[in-house]
Protein backbone atom coordinates (compact mmCIF):
# COMPACT_ATOMS: atom_id res chain seq x y z
CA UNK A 1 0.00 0.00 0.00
CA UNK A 2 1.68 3.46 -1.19
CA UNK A 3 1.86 5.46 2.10
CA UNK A 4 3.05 9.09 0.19
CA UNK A 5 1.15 10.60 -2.02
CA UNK A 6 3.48 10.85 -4.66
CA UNK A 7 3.50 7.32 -4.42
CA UNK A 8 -0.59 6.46 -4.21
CA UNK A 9 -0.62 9.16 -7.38
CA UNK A 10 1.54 6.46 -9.44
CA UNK A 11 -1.04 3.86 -8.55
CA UNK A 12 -3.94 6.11 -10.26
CA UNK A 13 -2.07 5.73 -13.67
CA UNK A 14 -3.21 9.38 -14.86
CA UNK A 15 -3.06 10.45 -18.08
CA UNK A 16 -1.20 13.42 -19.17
CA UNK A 17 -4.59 15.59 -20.09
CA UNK A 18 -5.64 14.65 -16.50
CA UNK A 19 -2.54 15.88 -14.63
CA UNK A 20 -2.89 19.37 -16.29
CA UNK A 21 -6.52 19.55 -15.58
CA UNK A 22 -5.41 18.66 -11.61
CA UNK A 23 -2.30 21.12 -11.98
CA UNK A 24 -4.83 23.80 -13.12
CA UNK A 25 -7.24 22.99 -10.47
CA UNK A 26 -3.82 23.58 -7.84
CA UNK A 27 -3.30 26.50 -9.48
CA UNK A 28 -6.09 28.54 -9.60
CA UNK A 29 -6.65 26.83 -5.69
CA UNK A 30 -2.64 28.58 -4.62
CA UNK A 31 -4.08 31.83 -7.03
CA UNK A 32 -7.34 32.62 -4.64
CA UNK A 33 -5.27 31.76 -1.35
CA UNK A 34 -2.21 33.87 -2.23
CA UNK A 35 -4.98 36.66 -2.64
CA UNK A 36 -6.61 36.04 0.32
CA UNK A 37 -3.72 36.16 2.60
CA UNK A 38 -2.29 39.49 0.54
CA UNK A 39 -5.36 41.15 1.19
CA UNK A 40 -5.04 39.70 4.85
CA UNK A 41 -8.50 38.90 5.50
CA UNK A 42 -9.16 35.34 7.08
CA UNK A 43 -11.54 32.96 5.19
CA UNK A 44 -14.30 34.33 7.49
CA UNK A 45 -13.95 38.17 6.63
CA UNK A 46 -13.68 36.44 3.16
CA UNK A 47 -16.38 34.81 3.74
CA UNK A 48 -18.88 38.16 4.64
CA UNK A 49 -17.59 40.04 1.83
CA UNK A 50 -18.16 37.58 -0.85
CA UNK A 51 -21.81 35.97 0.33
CA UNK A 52 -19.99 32.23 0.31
CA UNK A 53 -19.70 30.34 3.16
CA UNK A 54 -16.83 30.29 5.25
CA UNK A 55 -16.93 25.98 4.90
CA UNK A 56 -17.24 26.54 1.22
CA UNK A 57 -14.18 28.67 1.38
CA UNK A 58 -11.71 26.35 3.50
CA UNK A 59 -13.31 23.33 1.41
CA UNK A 60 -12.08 25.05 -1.72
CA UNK A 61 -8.32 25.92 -0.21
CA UNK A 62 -8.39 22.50 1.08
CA UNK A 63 -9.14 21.22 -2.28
CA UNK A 64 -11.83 18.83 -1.37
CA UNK A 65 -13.18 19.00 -4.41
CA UNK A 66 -12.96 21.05 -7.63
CA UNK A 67 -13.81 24.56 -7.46
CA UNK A 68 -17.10 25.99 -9.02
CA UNK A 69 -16.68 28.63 -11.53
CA UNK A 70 -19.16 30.60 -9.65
CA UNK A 71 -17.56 30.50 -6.16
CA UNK A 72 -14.41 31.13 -7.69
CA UNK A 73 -15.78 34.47 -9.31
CA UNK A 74 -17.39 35.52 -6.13
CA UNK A 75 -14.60 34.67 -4.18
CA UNK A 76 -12.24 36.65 -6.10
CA UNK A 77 -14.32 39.63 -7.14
CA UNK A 78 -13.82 41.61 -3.87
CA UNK A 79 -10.25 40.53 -3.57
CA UNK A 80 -9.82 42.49 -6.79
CA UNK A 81 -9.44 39.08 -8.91
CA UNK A 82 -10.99 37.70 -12.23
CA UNK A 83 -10.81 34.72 -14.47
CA UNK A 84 -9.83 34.53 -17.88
CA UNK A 85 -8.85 32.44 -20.25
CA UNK A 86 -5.23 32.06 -21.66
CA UNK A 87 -3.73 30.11 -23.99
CA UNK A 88 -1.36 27.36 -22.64
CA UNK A 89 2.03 26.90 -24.02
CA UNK A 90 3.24 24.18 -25.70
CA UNK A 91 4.72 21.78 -23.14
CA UNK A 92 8.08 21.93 -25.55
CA UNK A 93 7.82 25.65 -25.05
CA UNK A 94 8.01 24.94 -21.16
CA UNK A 95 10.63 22.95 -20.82
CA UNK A 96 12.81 24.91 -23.12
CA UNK A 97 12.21 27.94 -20.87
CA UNK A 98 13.19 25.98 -18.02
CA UNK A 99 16.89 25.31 -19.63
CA UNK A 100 17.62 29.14 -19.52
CA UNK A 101 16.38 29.63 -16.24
CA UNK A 102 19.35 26.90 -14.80
């Protein structure tokens, strides 16, 4: 039985489209806390401001499950956050980026 996760998330066998869509999930998860504790408000004060549950909030930070579009908007909106959409780069185009940056 694989007692790290890195290990257990061997065992799942995802495929590559899958791990972006749960590195995208991380990231935009990292995005909304990063804002939250810049703007230092707790999840509560977050919580008033927005009109989403404070549970909701920790559940999304947590990553319990994957956000809601909706929450997400509300929950960044008074932090002074959006969404939008940008095009990915190639995975080529990432890797050669990460040479010069070594």
């Amino acid at each position: 039985m694989a007692t790290k996760w890195k290990e257990f998330r061997k065992t799942l066998n995802l495929t590559p489209e899958e791990e972006d869509i749960i590195n995208l999930e991380k990231s935009l998860i990292n995005a909304v806390v990063e804002a939250r504790e810049k703007s230092g408000l707790t999840q509560k004060q977050l919580s008033e401001l927005c009109g989403v549950k404070q549970p909701v909030i920790a559940r999304l930070e947590k990553a319990v499950h994957s956000p809601q579009i909706n929450s997400m908007i509300r929950i960044l909106q008074p932090l002074g956050y959006t969404l939008s959409v940008v095009k990915k780069e190639p995975v080529e185009a990432l890797e050669e980026a990460e040479l010069f940056e070594k």
